[in-house]
Protein backbone atom coordinates (compact mmCIF):
# COMPACT_ATOMS: atom_id res chain seq x y z
CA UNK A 1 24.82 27.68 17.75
CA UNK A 2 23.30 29.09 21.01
CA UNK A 3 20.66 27.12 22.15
CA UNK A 4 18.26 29.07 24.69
CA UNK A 5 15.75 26.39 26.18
CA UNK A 6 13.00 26.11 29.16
CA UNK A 7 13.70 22.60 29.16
CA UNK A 8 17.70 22.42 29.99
CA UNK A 9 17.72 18.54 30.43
CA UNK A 10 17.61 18.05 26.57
CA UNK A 11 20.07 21.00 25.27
CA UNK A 12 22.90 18.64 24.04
CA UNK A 13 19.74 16.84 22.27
CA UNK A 14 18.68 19.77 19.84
CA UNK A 15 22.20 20.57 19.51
CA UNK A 16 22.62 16.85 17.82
CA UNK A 17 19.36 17.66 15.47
CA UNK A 18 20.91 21.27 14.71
CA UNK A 19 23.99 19.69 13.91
CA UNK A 20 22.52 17.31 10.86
CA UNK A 21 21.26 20.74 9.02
CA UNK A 22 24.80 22.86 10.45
CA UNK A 23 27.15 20.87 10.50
CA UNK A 24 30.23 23.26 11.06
CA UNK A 25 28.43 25.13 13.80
CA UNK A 26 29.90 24.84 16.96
CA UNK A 27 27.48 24.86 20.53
CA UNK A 28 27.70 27.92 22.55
CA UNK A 29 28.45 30.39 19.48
CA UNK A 30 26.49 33.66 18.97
CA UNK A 31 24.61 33.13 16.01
CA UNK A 32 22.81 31.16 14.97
CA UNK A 33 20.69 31.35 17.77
CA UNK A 34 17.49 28.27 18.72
CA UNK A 35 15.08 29.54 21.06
CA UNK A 36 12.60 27.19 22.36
CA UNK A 37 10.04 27.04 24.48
CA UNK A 38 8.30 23.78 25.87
CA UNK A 39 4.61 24.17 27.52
CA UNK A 40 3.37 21.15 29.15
CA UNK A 41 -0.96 20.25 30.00
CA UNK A 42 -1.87 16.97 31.52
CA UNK A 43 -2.80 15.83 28.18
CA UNK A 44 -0.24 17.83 25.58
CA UNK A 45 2.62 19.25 25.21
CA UNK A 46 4.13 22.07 22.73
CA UNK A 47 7.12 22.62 21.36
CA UNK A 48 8.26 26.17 19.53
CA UNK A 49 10.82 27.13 17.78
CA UNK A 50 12.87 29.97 16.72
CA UNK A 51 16.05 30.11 14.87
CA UNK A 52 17.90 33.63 14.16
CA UNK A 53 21.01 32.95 12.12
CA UNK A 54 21.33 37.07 11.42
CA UNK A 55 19.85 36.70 7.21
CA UNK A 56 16.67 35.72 8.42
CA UNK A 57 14.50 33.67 11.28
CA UNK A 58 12.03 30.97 11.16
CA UNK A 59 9.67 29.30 13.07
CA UNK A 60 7.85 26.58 14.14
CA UNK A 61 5.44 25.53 16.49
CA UNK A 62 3.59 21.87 16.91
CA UNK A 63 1.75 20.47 20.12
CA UNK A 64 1.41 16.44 20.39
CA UNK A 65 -0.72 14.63 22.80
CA UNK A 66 1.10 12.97 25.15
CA UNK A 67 0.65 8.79 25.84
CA UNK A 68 0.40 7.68 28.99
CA UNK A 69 3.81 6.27 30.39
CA UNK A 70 5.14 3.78 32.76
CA UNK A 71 7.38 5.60 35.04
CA UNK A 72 9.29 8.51 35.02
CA UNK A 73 12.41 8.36 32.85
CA UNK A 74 9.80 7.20 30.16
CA UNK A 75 8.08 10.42 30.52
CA UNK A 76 11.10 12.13 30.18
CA UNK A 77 12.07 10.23 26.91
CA UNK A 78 9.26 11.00 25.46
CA UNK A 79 9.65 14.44 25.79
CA UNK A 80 12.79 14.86 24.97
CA UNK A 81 11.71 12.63 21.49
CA UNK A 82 9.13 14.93 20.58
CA UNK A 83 10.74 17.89 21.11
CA UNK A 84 13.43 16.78 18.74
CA UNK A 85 11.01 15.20 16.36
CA UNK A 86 9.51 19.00 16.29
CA UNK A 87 12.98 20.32 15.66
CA UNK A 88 13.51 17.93 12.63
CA UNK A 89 10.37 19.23 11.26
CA UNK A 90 11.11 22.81 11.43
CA UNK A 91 14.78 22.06 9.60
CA UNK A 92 13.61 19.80 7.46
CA UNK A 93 11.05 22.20 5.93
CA UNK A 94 13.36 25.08 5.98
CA UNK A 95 15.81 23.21 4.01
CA UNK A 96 13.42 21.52 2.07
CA UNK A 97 15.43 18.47 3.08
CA UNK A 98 14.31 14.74 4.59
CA UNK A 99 16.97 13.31 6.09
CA UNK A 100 17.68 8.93 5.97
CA UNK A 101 17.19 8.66 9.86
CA UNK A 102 14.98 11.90 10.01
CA UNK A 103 15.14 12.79 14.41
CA UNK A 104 17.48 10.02 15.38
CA UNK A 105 20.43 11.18 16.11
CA UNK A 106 21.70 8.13 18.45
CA UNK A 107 24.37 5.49 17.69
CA UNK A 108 21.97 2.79 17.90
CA UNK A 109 18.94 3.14 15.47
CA UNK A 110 18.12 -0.64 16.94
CA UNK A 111 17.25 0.59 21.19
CA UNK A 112 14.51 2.54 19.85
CA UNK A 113 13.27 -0.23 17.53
CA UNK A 114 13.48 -2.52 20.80
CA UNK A 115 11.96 0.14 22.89
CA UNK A 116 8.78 0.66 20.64
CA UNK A 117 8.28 -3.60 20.48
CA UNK A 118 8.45 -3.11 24.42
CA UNK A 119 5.83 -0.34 24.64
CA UNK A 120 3.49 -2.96 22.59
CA UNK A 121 4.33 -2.21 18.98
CA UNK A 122 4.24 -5.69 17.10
CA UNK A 123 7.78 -6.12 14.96
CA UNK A 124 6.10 -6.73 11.96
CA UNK A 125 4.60 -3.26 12.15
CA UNK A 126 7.75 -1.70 13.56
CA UNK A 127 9.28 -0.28 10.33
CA UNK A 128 5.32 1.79 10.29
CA UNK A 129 6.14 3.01 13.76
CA UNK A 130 9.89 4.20 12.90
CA UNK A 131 8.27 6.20 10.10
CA UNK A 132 5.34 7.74 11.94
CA UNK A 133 7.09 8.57 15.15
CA UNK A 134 10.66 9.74 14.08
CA UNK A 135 9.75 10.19 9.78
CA UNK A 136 12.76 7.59 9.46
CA UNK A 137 13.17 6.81 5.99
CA UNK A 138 11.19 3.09 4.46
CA UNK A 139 15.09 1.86 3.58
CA UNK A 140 15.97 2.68 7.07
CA UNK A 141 13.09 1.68 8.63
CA UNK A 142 13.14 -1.55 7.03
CA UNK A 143 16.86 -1.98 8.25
CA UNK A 144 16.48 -1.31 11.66
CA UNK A 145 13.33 -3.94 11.20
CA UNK A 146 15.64 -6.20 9.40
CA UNK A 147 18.16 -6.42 12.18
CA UNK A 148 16.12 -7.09 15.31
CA UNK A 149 14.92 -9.69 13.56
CA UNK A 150 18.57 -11.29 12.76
CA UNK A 151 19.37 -11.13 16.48
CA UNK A 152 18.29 -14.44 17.34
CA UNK A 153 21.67 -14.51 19.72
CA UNK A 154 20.41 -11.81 22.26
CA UNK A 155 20.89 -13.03 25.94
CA UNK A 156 20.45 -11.32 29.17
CA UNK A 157 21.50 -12.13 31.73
CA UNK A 158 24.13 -10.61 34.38
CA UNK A 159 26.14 -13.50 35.22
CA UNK A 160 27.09 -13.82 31.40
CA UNK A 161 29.71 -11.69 30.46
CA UNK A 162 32.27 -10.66 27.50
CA UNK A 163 35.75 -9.89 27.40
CA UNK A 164 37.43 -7.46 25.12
CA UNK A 165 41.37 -6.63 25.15
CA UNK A 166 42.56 -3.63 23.76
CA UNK A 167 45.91 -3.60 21.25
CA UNK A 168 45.61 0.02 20.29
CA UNK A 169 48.63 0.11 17.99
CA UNK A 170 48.63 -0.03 14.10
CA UNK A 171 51.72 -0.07 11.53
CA UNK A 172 50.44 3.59 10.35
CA UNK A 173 47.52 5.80 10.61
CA UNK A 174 44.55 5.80 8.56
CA UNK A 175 43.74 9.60 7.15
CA UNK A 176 40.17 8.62 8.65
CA UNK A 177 41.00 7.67 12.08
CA UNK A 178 40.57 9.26 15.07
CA UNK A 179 40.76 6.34 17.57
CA UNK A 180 43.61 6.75 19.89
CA UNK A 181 46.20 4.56 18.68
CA UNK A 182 50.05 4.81 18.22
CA UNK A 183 51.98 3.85 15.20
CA UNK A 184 54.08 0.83 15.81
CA UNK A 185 57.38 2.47 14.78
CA UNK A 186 56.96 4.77 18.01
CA UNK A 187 55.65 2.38 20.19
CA UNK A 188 57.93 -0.69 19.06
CA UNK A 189 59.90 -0.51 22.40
CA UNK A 190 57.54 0.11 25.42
CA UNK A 191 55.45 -2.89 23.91
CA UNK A 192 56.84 -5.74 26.10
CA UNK A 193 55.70 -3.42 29.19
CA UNK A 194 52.68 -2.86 27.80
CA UNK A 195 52.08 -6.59 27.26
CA UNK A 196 53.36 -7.26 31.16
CA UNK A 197 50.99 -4.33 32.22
CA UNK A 198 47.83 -5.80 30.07
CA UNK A 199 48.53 -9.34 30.79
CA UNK A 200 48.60 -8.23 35.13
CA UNK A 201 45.47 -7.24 34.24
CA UNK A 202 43.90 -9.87 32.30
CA UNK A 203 44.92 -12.10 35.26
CA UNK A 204 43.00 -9.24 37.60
CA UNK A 205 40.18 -9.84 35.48
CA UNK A 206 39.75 -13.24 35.43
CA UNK A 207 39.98 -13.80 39.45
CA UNK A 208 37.14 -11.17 38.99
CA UNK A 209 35.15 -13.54 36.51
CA UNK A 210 35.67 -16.57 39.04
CA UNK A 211 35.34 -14.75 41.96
CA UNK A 212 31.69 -13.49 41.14
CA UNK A 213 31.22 -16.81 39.21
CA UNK A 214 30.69 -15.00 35.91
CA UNK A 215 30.50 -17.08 32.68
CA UNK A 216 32.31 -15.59 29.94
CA UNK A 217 30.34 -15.89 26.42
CA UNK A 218 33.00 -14.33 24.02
CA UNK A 219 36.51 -13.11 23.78
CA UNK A 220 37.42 -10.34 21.05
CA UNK A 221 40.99 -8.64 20.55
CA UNK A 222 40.60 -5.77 18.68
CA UNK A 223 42.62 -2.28 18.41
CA UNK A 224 44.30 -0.90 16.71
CA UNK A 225 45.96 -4.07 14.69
CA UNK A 226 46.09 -6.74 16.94
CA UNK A 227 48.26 -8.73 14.50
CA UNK A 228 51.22 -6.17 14.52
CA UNK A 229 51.96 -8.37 17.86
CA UNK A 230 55.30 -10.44 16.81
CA UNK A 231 53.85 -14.15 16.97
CA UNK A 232 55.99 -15.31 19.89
CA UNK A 233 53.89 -11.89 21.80
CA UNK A 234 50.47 -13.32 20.53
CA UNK A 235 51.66 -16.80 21.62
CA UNK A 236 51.98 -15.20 25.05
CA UNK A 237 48.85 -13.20 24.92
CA UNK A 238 46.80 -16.27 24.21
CA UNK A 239 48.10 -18.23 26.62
CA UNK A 240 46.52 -16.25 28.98
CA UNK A 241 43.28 -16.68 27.75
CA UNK A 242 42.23 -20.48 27.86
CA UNK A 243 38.38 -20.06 28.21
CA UNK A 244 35.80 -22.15 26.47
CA UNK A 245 33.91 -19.46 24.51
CA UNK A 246 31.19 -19.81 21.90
CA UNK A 247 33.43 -16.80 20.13
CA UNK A 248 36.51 -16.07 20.64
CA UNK A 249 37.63 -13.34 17.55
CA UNK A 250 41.04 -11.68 16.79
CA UNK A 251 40.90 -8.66 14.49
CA UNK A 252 43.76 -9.34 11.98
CA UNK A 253 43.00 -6.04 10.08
CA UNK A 254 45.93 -4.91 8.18
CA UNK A 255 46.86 -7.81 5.74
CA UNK A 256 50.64 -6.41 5.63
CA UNK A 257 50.75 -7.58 9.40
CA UNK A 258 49.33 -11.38 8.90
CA UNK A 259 51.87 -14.19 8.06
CA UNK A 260 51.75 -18.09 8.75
CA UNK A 261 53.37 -18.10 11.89
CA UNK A 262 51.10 -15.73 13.47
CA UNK A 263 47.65 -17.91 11.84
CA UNK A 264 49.32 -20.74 13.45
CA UNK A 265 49.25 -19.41 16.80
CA UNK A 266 45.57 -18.04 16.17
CA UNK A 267 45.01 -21.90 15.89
CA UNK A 268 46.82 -23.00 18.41
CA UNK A 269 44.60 -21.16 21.07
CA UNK A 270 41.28 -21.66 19.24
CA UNK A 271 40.56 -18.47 18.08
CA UNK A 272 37.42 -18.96 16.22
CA UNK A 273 36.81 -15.72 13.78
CA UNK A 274 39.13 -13.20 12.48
CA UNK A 275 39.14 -9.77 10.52
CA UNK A 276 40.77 -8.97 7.06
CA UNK A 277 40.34 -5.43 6.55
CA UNK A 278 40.58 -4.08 3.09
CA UNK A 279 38.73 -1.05 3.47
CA UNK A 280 39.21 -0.60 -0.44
CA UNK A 281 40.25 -2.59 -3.40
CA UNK A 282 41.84 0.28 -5.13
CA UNK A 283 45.56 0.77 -4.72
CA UNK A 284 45.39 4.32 -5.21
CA UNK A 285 42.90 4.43 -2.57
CA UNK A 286 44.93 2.71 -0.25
CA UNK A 287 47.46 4.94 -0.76
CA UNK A 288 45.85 8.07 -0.30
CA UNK A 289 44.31 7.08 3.16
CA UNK A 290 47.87 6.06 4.69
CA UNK A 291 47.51 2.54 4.32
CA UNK A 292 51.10 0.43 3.83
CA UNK A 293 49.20 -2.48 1.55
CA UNK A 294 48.38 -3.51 -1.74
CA UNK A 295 45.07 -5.11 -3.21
CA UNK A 296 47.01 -7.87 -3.76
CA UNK A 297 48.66 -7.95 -0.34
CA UNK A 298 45.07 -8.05 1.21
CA UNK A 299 44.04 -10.96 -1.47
CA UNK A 300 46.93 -13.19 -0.61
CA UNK A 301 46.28 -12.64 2.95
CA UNK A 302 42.70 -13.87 2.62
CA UNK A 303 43.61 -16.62 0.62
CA UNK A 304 46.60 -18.04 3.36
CA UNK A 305 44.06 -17.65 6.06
CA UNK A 306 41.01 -19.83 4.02
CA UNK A 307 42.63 -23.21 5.05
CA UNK A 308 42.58 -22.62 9.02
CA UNK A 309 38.37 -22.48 8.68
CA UNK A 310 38.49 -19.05 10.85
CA UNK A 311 35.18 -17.29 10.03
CA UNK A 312 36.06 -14.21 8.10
CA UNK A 313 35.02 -11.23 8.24
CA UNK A 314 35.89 -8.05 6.03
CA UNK A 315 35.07 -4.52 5.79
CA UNK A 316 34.99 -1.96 3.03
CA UNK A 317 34.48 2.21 3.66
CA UNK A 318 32.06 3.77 1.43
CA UNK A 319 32.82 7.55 0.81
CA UNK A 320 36.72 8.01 0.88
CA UNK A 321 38.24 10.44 -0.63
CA UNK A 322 39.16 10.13 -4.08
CA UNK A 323 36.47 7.37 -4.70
CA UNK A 324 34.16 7.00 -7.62
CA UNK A 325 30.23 5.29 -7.24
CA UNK A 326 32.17 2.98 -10.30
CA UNK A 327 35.38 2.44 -7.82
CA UNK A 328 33.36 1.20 -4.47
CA UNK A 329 31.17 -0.87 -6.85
CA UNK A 330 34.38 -2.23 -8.32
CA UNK A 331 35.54 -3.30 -4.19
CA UNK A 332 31.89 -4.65 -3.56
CA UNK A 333 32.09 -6.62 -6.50
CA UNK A 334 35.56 -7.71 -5.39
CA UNK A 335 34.66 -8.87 -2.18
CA UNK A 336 31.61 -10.79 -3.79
CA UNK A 337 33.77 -13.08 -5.39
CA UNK A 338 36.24 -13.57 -2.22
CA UNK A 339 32.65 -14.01 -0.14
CA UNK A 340 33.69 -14.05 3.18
CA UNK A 341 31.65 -15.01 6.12
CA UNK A 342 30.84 -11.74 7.34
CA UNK A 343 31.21 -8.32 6.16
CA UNK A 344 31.13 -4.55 7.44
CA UNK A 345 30.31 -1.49 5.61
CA UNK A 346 31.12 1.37 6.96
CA UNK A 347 29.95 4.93 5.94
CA UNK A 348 32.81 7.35 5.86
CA UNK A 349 32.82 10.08 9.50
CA UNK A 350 34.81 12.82 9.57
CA UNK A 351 35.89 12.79 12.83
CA UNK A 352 37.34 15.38 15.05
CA UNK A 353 41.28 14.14 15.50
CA UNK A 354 41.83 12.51 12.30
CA UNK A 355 44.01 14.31 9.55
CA UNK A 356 40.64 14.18 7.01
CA UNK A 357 39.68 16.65 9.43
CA UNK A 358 42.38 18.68 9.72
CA UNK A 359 42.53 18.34 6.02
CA UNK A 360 39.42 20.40 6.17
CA UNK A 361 37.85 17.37 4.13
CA UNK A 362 34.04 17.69 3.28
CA UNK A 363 32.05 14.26 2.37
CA UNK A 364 30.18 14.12 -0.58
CA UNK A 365 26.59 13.30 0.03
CA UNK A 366 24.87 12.05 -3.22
CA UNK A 367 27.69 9.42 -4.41
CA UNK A 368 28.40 7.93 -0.85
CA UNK A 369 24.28 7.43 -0.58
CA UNK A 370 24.20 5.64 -4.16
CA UNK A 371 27.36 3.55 -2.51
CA UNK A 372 25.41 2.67 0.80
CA UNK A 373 22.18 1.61 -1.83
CA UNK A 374 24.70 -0.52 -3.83
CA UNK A 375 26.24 -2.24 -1.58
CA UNK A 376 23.10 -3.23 0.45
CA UNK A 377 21.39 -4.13 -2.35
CA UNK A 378 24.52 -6.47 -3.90
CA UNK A 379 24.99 -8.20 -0.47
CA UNK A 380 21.15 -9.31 -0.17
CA UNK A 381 21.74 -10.59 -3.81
CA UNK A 382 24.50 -12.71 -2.57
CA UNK A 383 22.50 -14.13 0.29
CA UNK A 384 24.02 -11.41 3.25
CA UNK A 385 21.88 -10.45 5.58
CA UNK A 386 22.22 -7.22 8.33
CA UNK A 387 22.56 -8.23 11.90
CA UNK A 388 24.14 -5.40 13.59
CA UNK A 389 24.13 -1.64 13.04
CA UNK A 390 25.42 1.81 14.45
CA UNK A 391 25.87 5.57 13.62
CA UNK A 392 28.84 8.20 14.02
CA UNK A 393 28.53 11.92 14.15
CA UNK A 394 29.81 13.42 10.76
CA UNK A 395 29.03 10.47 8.41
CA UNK A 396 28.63 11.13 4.83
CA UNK A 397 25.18 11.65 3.63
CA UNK A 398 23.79 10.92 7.48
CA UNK A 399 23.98 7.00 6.76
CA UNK A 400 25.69 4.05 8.81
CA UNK A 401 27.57 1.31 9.62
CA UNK A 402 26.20 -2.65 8.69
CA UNK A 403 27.27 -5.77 10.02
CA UNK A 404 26.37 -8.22 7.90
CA UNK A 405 26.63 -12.54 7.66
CA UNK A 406 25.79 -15.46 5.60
CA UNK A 407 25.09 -18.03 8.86
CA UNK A 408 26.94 -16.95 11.88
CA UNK A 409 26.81 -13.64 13.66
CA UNK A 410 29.72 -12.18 15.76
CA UNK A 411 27.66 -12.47 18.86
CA UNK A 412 30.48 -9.89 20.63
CA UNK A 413 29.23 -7.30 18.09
CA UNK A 414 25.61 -7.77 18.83
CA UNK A 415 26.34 -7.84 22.74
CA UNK A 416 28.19 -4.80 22.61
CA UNK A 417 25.92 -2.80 20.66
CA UNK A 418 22.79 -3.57 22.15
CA UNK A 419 24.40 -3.62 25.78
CA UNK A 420 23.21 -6.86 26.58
CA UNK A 421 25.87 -8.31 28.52
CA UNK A 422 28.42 -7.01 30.57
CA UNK A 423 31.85 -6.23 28.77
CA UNK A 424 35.43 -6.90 31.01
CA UNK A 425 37.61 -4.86 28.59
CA UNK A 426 41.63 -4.82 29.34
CA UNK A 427 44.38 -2.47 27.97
CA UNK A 428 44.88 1.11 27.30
CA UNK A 429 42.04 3.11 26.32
CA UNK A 430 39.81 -0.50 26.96
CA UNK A 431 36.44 0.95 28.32
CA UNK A 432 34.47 -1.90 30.56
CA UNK A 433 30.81 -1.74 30.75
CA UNK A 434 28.36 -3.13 33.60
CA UNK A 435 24.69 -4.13 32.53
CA UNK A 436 22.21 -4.33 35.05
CA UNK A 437 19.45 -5.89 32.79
CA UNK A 438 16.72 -6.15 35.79
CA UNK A 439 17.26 -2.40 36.59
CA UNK A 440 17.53 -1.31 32.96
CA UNK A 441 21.41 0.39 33.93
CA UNK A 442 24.55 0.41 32.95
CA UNK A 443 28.05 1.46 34.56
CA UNK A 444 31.32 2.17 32.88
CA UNK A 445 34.87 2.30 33.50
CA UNK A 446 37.49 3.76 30.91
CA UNK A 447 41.37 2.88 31.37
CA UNK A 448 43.10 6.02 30.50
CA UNK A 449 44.62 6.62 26.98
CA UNK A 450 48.18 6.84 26.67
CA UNK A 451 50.62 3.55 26.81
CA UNK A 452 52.90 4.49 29.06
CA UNK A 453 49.95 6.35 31.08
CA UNK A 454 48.25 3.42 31.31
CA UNK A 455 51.96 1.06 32.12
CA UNK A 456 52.40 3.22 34.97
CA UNK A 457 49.43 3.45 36.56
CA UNK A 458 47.95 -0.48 36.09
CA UNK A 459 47.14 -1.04 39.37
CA UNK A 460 44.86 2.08 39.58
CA UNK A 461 43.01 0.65 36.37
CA UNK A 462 43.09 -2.58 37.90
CA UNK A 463 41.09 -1.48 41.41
CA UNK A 464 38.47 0.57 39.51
CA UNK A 465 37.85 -2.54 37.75
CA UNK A 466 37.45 -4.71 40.18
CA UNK A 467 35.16 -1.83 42.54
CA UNK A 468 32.90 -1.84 38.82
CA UNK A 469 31.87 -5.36 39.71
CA UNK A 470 31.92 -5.90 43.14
């Protein structure tokens, strides 16, 4: 797609609308091309646009009238919103298509829900306003709605901070994944360096906590499988980590890599909350997206971790390949009867990097949007309720991942997505974020990638860290 605009700023914006309604095309190729043109009054502004894909062109032109705006950068959102709202329009007709989050294209559905309540919209008429302004679908409206509403937990305030460490290593790779992680079978011997290197720098970061008198809310290891750690190298990880925290979660994720020994030393260092990771509860599922586990291996797992009172949470992937609307209902339905504390759904994303992709895999719209229905619809039955939610390029039938819980929220997964607090994140490919709630801004710092990159060149990470919040 080449994009030819008068209004530069928001090019990588219509690129993300094109992309719902072309979803192969890649930005900067000749055809198809999107013209458009922005005029601006004092009172209005008007939008057109042109597409030329070489069968045929199309148009569409709309002018809004403009509100009035506090500053700047909330004149310049509101451009940029209508201009893709205008966009959507166009497609949408064209394709005689309505899409479940019609303009937004943004990972979190939830700042724009908290940005309308601050421009004066009441919340009880803020599923109306997600309609009206961006044609978000009722169900979606009524999520986003649903969610602000569950985040009781929301603090800010920038002397309370999180800390994340990073274990991005995994027995095997998921057909689905594109984070970067390593197989443990490559890794296996550079992994008491990496554990020097990350524990240098969890020490770094916690003369940076007392040194600028932070207080630290929440700790969460995730990866990658934390738990592929032997339990003598988790004993020594946690021992590192002796903060009272309200939260303080390990993600346990594979079941093949959880055993007694390694719960015990969970325990031991008062981890409070803990992930069991199914994904599926069919076997030949399982097997077809790389994963070394059975049904059963992820049942028993569950069942020797229900006695150290962790809260649980476990997450199930609607839309993988192979899977039947009767085969996820038969995992929801599954997981109903285990009932853990809290519980993820995730909507399948092809994502650039992962073998689906290379695979040339396609996602298949109408069954993974009955899936998303069902499973929403089964957890409110059984008393879940949303509390966190965010969107990936790629994901089958344009839906999105839900958090959901009975009675306690993972308050690290609501301060992460909403950018609340600061994050102090440690360990390869560990990306620390600095919120400046008064001035509405946040900074960020990304340790680089690669293990041994990242063994090598600690200090480095370390310094940028420690210039991030000075």
């Amino acid at each position: 797609m080449k994009i030819i605009t008068n209004y530069e700023k928001i090019e990588n914006d219509l690129y993300d609308v094109i992309h719902l309604f072309y979803p192969h095309c890649k930005i900067d190729e000749e055809k198809p091309i999107l013209t458009h043109k922005m005029t601006e009054t004092k009172t209005t502004v008007t939008n057109e646009f042109t597409i030329d894909d070489s069968e045929e062109t199309f148009s569409f032109c709309e002018t809004k009238t403009l509100k009035s705006c506090k500053n700047i950068l909330e004149e310049k959102r509101q451009l940029k919103r209508f201009a893709k709202l205008t966009l959507y329009k166009m497609l949408s007709n064209h394709f005689a298509k309505n899409l479940p989050w019609g303009s937004l294209t943004g990972i979190r559905p939830t700042k724009i829900g908290y940005d309308l309540i601050n421009q004066g919209v009441e919340p009880y008429m803020l599923k109306e306003a997600l309609m009206e302004n961006f044609l978000v679908s009722s169900e979606k409206a009524k999520l986003v709605s649903d969610v602000i509403q569950n985040q009781k937990c929301i603090i800010r305030n920038d002397k309370l901070v999180d800390l994340y460490i990073n274990i991005p290593v995994c027995p095997s790779r998921c057909s689905y994944c594109s984070f970067i992680s390593s197989e443990l079978d490559r890794v296996k011997d550079i992994m008491p360096d990496y554990l020097d290197a990350l524990i240098k720098e969890i020490n770094a970061t916690k003369k940076i906590i007392n040194d600028n008198t932070y207080i630290l809310r929440t700790i969460y290891i995730g990866g990658g499988t934390p738990t592929v750690l032997t339990s003598e190298q988790l004993d020594l990880l946690l021992s590192n980590l002796n903060y009272p925290v309200s939260e303080f979660t390990v993600e346990c994720g594979r079941p093949d890599t959880i055993t007694k020994e390694k719960l015990d030393v969970l325990k031991k260092h008062n981890v409070t909350r803990i992930s069991i990771n199914p994904q599926t509860f069919v076997d030949a599922t399982l097997k077809r997206i790389g994963r070394k586990h059975t049904v059963k291996d992820v049942i028993e797992a569950y069942k020797l971790a229900l006695p150290y009172k962790f809260t649980i949470n476990m997450d199930l992937i609607a839309g993988l390949k192979g899977e039947t609307l009767r085969s996820f209902k038969k995992s929801i339905d599954t997981l109903m009867e285990l009932a853990p504390d809290n519980v993820t759904i995730h909507t399948l994303s092809i994502k650039n990097g992962s073998i689906l992709m290379q695979e040339g895999a396609d996602n298949n719209d109408s069954v993974t949007e009955n899936m998303i229905k069902y499973a929403s619809e089964t957890l409110a039955k059984n008393g879940y309720k949303p509390y966190y939610l965010y969107r990936q390029k790629n994901q089958s039938a344009g839906q999105e991942n839900v958090g959901y819980f009975k009675e306690k929220v993972c308050l690290f997964n609501v301060d992460s997505m909403e950018e609340s607090l600061s994050i102090l994140a440690c360990g390869a490919n560990a990306i620390s974020k600095r919120v400046f709630n008064y001035n509405n801004r946040i900074e960020r710092f990304a340790n680089v990638k690669d293990l041994k990159e990242y063994i090598s060149r600690i200090d480095e990470m370390i310094a940028k860290k420690v210039n991030l919040f000075s």
